[in-house]
PDB file of N, CA and C in Angstrom:
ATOM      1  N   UNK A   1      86.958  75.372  90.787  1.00  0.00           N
ATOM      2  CA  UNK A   1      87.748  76.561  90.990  1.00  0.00           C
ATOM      3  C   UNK A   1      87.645  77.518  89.805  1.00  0.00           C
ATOM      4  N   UNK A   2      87.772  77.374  88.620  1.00  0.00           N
ATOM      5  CA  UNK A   2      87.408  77.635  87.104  1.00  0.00           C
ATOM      6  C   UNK A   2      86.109  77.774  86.721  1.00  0.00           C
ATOM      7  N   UNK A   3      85.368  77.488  87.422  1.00  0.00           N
ATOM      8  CA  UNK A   3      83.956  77.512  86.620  1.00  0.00           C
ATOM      9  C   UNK A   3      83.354  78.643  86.663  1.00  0.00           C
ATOM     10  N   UNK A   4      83.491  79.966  87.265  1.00  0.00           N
ATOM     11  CA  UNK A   4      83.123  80.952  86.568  1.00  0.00           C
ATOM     12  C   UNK A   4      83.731  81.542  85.805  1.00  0.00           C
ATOM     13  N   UNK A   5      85.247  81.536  85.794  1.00  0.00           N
ATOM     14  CA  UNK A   5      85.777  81.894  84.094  1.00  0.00           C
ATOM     15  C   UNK A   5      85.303  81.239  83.045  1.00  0.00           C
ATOM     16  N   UNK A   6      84.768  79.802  82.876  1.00  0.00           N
ATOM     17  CA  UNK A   6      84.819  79.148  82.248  1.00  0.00           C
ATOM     18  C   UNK A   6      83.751  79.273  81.710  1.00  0.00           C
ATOM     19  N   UNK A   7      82.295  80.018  82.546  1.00  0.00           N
ATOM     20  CA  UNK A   7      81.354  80.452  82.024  1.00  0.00           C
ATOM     21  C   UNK A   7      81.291  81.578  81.684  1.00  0.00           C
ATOM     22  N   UNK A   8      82.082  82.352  81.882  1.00  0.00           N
ATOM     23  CA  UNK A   8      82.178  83.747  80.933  1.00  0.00           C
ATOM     24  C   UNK A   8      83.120  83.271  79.419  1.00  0.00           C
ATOM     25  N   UNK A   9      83.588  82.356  79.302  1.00  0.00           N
ATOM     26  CA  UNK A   9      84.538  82.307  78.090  1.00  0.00           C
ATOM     27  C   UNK A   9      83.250  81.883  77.445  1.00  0.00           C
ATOM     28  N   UNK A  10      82.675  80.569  77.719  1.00  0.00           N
ATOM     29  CA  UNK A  10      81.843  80.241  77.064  1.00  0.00           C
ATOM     30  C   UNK A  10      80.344  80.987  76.695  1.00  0.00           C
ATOM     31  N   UNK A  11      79.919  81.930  77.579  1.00  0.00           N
ATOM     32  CA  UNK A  11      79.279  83.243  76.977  1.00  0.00           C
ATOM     33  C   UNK A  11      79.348  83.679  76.363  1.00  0.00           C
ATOM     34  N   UNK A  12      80.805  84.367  75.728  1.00  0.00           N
ATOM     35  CA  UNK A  12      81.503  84.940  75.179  1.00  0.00           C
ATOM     36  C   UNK A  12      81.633  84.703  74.226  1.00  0.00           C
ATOM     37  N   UNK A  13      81.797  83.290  73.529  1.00  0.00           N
ATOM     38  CA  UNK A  13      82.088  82.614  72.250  1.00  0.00           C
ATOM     39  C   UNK A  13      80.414  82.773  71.930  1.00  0.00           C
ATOM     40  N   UNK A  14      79.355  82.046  72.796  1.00  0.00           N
ATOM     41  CA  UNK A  14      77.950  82.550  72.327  1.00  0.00           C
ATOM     42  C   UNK A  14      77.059  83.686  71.728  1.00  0.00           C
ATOM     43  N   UNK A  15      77.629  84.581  72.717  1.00  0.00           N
ATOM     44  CA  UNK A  15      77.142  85.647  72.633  1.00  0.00           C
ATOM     45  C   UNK A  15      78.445  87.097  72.086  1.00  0.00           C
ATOM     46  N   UNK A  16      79.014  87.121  70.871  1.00  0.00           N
ATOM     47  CA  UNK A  16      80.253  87.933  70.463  1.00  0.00           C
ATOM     48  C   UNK A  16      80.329  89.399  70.923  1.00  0.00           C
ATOM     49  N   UNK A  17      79.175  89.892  71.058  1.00  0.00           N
ATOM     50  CA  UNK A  17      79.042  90.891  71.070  1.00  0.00           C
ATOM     51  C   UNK A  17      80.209  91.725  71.987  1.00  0.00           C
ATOM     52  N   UNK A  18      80.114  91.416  73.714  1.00  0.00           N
ATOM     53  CA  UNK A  18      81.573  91.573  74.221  1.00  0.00           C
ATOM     54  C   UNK A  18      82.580  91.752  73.828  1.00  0.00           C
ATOM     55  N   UNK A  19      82.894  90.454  72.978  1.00  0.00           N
ATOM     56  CA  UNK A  19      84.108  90.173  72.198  1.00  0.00           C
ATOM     57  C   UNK A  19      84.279  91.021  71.102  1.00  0.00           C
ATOM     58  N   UNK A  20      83.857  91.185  70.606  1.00  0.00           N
ATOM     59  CA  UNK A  20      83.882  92.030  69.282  1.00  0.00           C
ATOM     60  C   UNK A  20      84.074  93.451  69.706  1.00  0.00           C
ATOM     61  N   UNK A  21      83.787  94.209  71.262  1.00  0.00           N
ATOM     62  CA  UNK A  21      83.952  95.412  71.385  1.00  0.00           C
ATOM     63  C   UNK A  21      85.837  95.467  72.249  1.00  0.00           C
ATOM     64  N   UNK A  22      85.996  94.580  72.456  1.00  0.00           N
ATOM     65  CA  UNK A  22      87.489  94.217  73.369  1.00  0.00           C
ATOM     66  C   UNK A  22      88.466  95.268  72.684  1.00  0.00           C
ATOM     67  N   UNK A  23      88.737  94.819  71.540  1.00  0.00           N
ATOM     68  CA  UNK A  23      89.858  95.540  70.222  1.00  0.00           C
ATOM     69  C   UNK A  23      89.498  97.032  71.058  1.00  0.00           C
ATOM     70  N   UNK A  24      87.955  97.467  70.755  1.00  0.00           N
ATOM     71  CA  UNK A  24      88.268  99.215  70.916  1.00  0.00           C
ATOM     72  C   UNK A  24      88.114 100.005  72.765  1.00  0.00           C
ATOM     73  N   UNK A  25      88.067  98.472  73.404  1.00  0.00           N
ATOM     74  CA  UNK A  25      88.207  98.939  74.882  1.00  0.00           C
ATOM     75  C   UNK A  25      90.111  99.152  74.548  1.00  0.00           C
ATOM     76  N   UNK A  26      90.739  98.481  74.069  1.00  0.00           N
ATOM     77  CA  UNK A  26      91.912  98.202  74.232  1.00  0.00           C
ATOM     78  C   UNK A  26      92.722  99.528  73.495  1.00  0.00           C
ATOM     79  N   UNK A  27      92.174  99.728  72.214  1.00  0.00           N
ATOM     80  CA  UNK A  27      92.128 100.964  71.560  1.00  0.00           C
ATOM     81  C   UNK A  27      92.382 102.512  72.812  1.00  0.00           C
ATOM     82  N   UNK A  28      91.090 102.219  73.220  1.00  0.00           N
ATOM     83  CA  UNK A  28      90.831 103.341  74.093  1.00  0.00           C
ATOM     84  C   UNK A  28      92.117 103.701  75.544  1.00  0.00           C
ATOM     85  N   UNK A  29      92.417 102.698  76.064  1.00  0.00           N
ATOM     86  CA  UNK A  29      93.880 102.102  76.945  1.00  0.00           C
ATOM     87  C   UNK A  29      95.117 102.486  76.288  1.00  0.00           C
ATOM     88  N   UNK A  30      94.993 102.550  74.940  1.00  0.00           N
ATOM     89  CA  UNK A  30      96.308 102.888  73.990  1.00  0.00           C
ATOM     90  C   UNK A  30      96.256 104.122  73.849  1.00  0.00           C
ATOM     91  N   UNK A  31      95.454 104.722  73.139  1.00  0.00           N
ATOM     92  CA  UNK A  31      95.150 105.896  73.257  1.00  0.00           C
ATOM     93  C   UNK A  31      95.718 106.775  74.476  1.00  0.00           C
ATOM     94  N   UNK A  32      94.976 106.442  75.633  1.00  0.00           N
ATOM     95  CA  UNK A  32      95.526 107.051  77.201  1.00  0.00           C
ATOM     96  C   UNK A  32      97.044 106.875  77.372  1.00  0.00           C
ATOM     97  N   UNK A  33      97.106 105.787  77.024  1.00  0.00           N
ATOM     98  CA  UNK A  33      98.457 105.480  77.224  1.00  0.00           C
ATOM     99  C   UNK A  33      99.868 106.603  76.286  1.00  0.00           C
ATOM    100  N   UNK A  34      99.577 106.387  75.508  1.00  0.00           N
ATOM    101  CA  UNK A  34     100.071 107.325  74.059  1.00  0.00           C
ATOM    102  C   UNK A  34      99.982 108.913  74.048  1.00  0.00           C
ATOM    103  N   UNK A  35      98.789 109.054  74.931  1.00  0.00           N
ATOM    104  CA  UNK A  35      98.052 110.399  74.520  1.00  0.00           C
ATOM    105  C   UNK A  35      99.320 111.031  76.069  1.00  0.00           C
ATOM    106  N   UNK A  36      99.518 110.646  76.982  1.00  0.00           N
ATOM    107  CA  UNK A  36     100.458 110.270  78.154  1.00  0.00           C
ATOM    108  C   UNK A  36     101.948 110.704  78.142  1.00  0.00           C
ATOM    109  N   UNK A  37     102.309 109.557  77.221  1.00  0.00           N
ATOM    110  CA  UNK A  37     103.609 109.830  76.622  1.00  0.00           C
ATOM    111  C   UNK A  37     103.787 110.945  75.831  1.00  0.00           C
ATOM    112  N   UNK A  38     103.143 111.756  74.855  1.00  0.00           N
ATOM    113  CA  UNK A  38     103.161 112.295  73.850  1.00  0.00           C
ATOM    114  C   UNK A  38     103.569 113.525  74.935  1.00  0.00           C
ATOM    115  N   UNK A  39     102.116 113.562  75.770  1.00  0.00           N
ATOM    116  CA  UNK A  39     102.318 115.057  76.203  1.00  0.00           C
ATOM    117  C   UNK A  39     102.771 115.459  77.462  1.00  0.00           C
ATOM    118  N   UNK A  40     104.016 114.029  77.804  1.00  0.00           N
ATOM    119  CA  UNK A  40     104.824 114.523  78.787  1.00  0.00           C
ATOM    120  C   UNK A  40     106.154 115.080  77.472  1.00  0.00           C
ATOM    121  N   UNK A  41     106.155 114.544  76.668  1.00  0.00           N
ATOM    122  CA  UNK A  41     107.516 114.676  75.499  1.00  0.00           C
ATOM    123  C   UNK A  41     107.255 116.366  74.816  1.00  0.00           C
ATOM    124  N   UNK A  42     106.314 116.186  74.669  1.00  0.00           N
ATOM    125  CA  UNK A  42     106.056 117.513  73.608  1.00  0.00           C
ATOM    126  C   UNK A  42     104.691 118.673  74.329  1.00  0.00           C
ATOM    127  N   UNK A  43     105.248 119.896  74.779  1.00  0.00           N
ATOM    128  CA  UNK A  43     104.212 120.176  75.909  1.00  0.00           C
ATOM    129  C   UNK A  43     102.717 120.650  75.061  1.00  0.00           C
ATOM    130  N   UNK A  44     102.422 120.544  73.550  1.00  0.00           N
ATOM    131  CA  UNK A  44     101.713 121.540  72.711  1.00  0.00           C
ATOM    132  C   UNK A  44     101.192 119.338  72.200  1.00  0.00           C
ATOM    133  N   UNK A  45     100.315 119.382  72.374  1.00  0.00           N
ATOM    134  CA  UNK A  45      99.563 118.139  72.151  1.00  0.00           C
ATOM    135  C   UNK A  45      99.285 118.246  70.482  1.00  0.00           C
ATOM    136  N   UNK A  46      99.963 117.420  69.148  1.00  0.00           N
ATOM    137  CA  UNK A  46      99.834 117.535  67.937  1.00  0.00           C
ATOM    138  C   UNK A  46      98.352 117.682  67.114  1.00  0.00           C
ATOM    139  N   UNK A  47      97.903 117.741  66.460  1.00  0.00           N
ATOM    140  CA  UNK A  47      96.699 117.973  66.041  1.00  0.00           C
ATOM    141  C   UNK A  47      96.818 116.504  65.204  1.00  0.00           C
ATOM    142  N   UNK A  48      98.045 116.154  64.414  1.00  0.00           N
ATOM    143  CA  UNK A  48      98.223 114.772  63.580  1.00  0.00           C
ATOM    144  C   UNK A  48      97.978 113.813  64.302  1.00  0.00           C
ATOM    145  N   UNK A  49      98.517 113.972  65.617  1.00  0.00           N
ATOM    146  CA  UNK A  49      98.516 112.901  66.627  1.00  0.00           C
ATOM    147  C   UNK A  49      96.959 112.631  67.005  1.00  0.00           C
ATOM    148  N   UNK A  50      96.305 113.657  67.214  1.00  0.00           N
ATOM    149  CA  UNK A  50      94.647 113.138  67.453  1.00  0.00           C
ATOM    150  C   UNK A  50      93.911 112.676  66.591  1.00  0.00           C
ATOM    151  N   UNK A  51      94.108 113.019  65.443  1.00  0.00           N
ATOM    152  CA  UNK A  51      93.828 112.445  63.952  1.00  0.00           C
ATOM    153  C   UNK A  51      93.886 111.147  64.154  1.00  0.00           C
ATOM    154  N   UNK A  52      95.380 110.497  64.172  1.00  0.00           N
ATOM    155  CA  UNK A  52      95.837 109.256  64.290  1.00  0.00           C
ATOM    156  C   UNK A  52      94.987 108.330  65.452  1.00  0.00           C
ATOM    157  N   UNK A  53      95.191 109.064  66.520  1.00  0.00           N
ATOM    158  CA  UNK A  53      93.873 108.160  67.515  1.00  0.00           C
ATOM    159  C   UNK A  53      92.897 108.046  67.713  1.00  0.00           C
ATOM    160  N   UNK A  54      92.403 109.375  67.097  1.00  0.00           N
ATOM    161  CA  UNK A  54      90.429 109.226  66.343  1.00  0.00           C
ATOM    162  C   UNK A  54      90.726 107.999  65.151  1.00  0.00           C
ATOM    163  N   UNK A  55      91.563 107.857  64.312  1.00  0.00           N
ATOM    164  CA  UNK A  55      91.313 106.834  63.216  1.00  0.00           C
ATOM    165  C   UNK A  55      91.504 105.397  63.310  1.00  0.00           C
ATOM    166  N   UNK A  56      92.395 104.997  64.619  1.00  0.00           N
ATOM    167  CA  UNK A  56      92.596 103.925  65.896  1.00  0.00           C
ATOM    168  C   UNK A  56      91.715 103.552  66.069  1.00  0.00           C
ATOM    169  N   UNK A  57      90.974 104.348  66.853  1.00  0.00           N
ATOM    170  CA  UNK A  57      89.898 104.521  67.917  1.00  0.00           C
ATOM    171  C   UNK A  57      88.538 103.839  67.108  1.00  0.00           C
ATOM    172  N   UNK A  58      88.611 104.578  65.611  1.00  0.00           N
ATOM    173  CA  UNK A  58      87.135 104.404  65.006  1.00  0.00           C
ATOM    174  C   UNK A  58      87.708 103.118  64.064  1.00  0.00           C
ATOM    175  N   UNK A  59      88.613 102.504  63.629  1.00  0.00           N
ATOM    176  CA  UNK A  59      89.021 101.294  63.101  1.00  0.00           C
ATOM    177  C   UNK A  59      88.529  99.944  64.086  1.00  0.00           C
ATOM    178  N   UNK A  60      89.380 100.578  65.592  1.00  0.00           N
ATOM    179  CA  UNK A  60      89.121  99.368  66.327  1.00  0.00           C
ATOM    180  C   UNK A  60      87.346  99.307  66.871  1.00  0.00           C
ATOM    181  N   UNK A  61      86.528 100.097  66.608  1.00  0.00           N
ATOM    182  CA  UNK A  61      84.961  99.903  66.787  1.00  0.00           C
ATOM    183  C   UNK A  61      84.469  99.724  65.864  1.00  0.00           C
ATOM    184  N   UNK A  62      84.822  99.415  64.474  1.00  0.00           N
ATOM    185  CA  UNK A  62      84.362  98.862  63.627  1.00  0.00           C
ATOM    186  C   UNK A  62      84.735  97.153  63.302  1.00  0.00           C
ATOM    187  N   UNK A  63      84.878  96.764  64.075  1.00  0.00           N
ATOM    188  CA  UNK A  63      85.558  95.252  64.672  1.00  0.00           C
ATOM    189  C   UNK A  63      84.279  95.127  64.885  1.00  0.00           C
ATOM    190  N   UNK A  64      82.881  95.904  65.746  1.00  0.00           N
ATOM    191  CA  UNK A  64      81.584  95.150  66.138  1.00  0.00           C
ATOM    192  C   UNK A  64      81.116  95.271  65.119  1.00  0.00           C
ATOM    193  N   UNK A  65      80.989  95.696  64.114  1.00  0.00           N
ATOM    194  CA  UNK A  65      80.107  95.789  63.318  1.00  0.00           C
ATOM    195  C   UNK A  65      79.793  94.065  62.807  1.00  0.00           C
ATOM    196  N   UNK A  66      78.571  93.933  62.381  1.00  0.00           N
ATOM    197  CA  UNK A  66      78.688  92.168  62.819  1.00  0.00           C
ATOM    198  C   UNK A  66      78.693  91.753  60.724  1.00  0.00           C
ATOM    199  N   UNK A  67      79.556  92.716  60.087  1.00  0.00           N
ATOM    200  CA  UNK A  67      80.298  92.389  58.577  1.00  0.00           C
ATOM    201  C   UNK A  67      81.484  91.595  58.452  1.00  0.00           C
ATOM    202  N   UNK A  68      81.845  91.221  57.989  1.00  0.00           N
ATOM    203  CA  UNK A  68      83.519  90.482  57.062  1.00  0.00           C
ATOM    204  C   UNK A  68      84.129  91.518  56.272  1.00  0.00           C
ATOM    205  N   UNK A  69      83.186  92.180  55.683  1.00  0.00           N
ATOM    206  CA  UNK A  69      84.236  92.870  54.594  1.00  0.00           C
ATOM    207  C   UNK A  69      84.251  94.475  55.636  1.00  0.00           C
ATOM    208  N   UNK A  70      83.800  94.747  56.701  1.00  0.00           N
ATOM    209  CA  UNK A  70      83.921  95.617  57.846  1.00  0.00           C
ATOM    210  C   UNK A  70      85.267  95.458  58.567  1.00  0.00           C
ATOM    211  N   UNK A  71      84.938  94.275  58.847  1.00  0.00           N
ATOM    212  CA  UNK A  71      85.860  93.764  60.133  1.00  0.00           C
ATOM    213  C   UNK A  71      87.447  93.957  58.792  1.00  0.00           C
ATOM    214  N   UNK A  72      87.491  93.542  57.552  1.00  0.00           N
ATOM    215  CA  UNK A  72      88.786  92.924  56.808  1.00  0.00           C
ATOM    216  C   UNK A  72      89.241  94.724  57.074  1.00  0.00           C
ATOM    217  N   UNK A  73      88.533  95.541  56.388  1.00  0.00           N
ATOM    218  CA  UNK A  73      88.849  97.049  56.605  1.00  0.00           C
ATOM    219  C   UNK A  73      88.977  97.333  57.559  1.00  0.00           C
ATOM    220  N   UNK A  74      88.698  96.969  58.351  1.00  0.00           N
ATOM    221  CA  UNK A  74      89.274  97.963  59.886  1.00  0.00           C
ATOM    222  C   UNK A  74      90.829  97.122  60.446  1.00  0.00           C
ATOM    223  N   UNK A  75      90.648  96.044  60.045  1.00  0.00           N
ATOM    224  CA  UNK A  75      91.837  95.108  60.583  1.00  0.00           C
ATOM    225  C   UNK A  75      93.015  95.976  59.515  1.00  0.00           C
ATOM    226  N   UNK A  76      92.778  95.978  58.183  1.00  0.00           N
ATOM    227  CA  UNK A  76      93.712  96.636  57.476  1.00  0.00           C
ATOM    228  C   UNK A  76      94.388  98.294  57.596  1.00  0.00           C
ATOM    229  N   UNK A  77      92.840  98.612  58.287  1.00  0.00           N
ATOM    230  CA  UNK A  77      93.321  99.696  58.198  1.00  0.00           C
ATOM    231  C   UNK A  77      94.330 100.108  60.154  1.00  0.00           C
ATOM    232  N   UNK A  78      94.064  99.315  60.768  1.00  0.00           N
ATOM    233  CA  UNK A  78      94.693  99.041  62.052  1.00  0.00           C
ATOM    234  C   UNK A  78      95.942  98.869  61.609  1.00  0.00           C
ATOM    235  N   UNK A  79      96.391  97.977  61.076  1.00  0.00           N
ATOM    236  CA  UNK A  79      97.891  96.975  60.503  1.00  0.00           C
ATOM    237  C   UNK A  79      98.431  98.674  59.786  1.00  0.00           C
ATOM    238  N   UNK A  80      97.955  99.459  59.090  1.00  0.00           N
ATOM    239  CA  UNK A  80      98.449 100.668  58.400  1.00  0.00           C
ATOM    240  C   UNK A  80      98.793 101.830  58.903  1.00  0.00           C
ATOM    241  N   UNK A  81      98.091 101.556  60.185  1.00  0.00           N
ATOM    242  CA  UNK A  81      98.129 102.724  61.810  1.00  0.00           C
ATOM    243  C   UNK A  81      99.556 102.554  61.800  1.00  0.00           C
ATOM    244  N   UNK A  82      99.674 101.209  62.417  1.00  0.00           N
ATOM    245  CA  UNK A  82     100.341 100.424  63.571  1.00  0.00           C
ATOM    246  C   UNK A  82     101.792 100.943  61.766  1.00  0.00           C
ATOM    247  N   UNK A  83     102.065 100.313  61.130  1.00  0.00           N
ATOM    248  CA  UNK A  83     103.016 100.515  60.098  1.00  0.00           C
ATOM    249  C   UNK A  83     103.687 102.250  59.822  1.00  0.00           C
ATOM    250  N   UNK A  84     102.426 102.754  59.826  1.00  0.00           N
ATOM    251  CA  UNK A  84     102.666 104.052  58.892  1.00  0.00           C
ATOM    252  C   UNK A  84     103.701 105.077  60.812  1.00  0.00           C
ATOM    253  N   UNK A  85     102.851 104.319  61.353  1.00  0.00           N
ATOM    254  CA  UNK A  85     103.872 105.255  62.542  1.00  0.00           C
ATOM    255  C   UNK A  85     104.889 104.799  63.298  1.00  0.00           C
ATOM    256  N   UNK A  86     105.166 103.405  62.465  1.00  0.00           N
ATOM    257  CA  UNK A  86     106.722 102.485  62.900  1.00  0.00           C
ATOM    258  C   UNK A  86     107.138 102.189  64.741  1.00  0.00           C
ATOM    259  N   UNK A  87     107.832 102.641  64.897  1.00  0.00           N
ATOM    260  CA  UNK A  87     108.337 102.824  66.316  1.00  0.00           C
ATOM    261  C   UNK A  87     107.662 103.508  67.363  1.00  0.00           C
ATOM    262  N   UNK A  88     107.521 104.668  66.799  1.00  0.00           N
ATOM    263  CA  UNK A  88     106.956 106.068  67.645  1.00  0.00           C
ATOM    264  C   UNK A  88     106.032 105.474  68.061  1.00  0.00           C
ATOM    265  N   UNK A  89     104.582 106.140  68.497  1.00  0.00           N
ATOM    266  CA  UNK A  89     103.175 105.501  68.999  1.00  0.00           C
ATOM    267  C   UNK A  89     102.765 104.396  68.246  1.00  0.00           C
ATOM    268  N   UNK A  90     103.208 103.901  67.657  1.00  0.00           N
ATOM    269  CA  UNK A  90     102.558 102.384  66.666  1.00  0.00           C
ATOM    270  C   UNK A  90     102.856 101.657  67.687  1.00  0.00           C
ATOM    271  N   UNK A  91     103.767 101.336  68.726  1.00  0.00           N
ATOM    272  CA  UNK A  91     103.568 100.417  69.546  1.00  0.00           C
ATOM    273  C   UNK A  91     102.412 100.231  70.085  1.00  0.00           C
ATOM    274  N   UNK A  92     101.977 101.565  70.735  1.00  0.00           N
ATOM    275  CA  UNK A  92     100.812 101.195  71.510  1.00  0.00           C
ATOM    276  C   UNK A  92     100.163 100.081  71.092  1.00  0.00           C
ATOM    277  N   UNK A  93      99.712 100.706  70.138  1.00  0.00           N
ATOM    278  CA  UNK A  93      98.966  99.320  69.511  1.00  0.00           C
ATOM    279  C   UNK A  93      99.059  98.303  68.392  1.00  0.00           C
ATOM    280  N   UNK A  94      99.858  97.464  68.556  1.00  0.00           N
ATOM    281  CA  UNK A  94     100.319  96.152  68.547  1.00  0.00           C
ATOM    282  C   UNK A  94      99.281  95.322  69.197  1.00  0.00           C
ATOM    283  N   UNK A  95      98.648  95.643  70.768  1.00  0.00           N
ATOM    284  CA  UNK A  95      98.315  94.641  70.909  1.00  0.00           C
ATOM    285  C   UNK A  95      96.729  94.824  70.643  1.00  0.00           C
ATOM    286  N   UNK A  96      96.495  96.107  70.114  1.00  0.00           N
ATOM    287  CA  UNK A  96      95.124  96.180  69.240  1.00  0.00           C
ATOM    288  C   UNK A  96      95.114  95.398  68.356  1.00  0.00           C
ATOM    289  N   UNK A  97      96.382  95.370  67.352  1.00  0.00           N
ATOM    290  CA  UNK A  97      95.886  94.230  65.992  1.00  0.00           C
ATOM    291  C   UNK A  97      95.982  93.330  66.888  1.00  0.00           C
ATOM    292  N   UNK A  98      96.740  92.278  67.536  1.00  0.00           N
ATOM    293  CA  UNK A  98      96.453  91.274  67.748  1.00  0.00           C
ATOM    294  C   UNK A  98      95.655  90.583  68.106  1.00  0.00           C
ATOM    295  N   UNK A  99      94.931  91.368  69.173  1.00  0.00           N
ATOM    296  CA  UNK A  99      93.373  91.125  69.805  1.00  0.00           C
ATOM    297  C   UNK A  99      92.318  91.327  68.405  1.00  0.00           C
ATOM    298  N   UNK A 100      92.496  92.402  67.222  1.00  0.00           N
ATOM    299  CA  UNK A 100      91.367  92.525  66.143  1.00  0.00           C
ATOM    300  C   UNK A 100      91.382  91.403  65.742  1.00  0.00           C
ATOM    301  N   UNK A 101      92.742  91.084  65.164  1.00  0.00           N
ATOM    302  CA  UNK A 101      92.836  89.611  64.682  1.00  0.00           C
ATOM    303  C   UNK A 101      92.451  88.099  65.501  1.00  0.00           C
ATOM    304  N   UNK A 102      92.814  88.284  67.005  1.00  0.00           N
ATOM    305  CA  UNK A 102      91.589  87.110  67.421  1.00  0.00           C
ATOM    306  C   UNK A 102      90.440  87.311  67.199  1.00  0.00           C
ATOM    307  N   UNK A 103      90.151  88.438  67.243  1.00  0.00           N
ATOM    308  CA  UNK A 103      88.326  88.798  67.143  1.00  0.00           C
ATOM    309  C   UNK A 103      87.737  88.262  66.290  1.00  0.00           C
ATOM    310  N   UNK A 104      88.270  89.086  65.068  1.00  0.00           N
ATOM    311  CA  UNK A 104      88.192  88.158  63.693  1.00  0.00           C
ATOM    312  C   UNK A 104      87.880  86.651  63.432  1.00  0.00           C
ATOM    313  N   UNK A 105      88.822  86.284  63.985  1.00  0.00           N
ATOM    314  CA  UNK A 105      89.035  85.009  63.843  1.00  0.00           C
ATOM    315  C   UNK A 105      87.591  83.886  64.804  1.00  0.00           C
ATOM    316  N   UNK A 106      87.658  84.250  66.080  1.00  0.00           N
ATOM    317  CA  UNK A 106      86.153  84.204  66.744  1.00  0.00           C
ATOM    318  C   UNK A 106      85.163  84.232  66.102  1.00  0.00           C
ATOM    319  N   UNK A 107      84.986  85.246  66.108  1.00  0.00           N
ATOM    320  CA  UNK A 107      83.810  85.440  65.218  1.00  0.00           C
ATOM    321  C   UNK A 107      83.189  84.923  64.134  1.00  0.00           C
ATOM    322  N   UNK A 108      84.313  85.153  63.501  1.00  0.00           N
ATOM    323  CA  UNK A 108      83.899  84.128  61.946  1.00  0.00           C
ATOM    324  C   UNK A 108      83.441  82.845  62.676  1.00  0.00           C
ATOM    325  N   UNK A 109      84.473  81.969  63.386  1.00  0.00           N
ATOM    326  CA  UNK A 109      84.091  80.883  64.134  1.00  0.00           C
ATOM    327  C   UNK A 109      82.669  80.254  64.552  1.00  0.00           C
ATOM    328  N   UNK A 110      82.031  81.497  65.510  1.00  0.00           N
ATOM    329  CA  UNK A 110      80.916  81.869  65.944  1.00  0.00           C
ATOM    330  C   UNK A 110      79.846  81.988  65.309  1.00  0.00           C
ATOM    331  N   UNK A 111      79.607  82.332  63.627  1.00  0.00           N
ATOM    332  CA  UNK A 111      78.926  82.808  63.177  1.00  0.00           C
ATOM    333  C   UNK A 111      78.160  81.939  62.234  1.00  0.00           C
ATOM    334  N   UNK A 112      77.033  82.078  62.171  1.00  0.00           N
ATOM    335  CA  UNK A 112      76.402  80.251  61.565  1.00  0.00           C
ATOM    336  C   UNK A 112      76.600  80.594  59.801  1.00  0.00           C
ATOM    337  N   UNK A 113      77.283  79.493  59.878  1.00  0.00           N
ATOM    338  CA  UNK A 113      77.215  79.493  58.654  1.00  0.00           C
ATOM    339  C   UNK A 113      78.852  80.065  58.362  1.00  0.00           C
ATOM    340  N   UNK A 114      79.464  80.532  59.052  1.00  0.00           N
ATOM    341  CA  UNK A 114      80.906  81.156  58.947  1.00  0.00           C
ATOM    342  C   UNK A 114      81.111  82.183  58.273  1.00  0.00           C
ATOM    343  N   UNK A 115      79.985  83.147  57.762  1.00  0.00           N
ATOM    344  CA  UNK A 115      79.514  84.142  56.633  1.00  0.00           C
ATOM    345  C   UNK A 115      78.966  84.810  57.486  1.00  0.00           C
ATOM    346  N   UNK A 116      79.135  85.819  58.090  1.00  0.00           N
ATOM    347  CA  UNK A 116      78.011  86.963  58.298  1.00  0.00           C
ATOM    348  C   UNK A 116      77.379  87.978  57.453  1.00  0.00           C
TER     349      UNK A 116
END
């Protein structure tokens, strides 16, 4: 009943590449989502506010880049998104770090030698 999920998970762990782009599909969902809310609230769409989701947007696609000290910067700089805008749109993505941070964590997993 499972066995074609079970062969996409296990693809997946093989082959990261997928995985590693998830964070900025999810990014991109937040974004819409956010971009949504904003400009049913405020009818003049912020210029800070696009800033903020171009810097989302390009944090969570630097998750593929197949580095450690890439991936540590974009995860940090995600966690500083998600902080610096508290309540307001920082929710959205919450579940961007969390997914960067499985990624992370995968990956390294994945990666011979545990060093990319």
């Amino acid at each position: 009943m499972f066995k074609g999920s079970l062969r996409l998970v296990v693809w997946g762990v093989r082959n990261p590449a997928p995985l590693s782009l998830l964070p900025a599909g999810l990014a991109a969902v937040s974004n819409v989502a956010a971009g949504i809310m904003v400009h049913s609230r405020q009818a003049a769409y912020p210029s800070r506010f696009v800033a903020f989701q171009s810097a989302m947007l390009g944090a969570a696609w630097l998750l593929s880049v197949p580095r450690r000290w890439v991936w540590i910067i974009a995860f940090v700089r995600l966690l500083a998104g998600v902080a610096m805008t508290a309540l307001s749109v920082g929710v959205f993505h919450i579940p961007v770090v969390a997914t960067a941070g499985r990624v992370m964590v995968s990956l390294h997993a994945a990666s011979p030698g545990g060093n990319p």
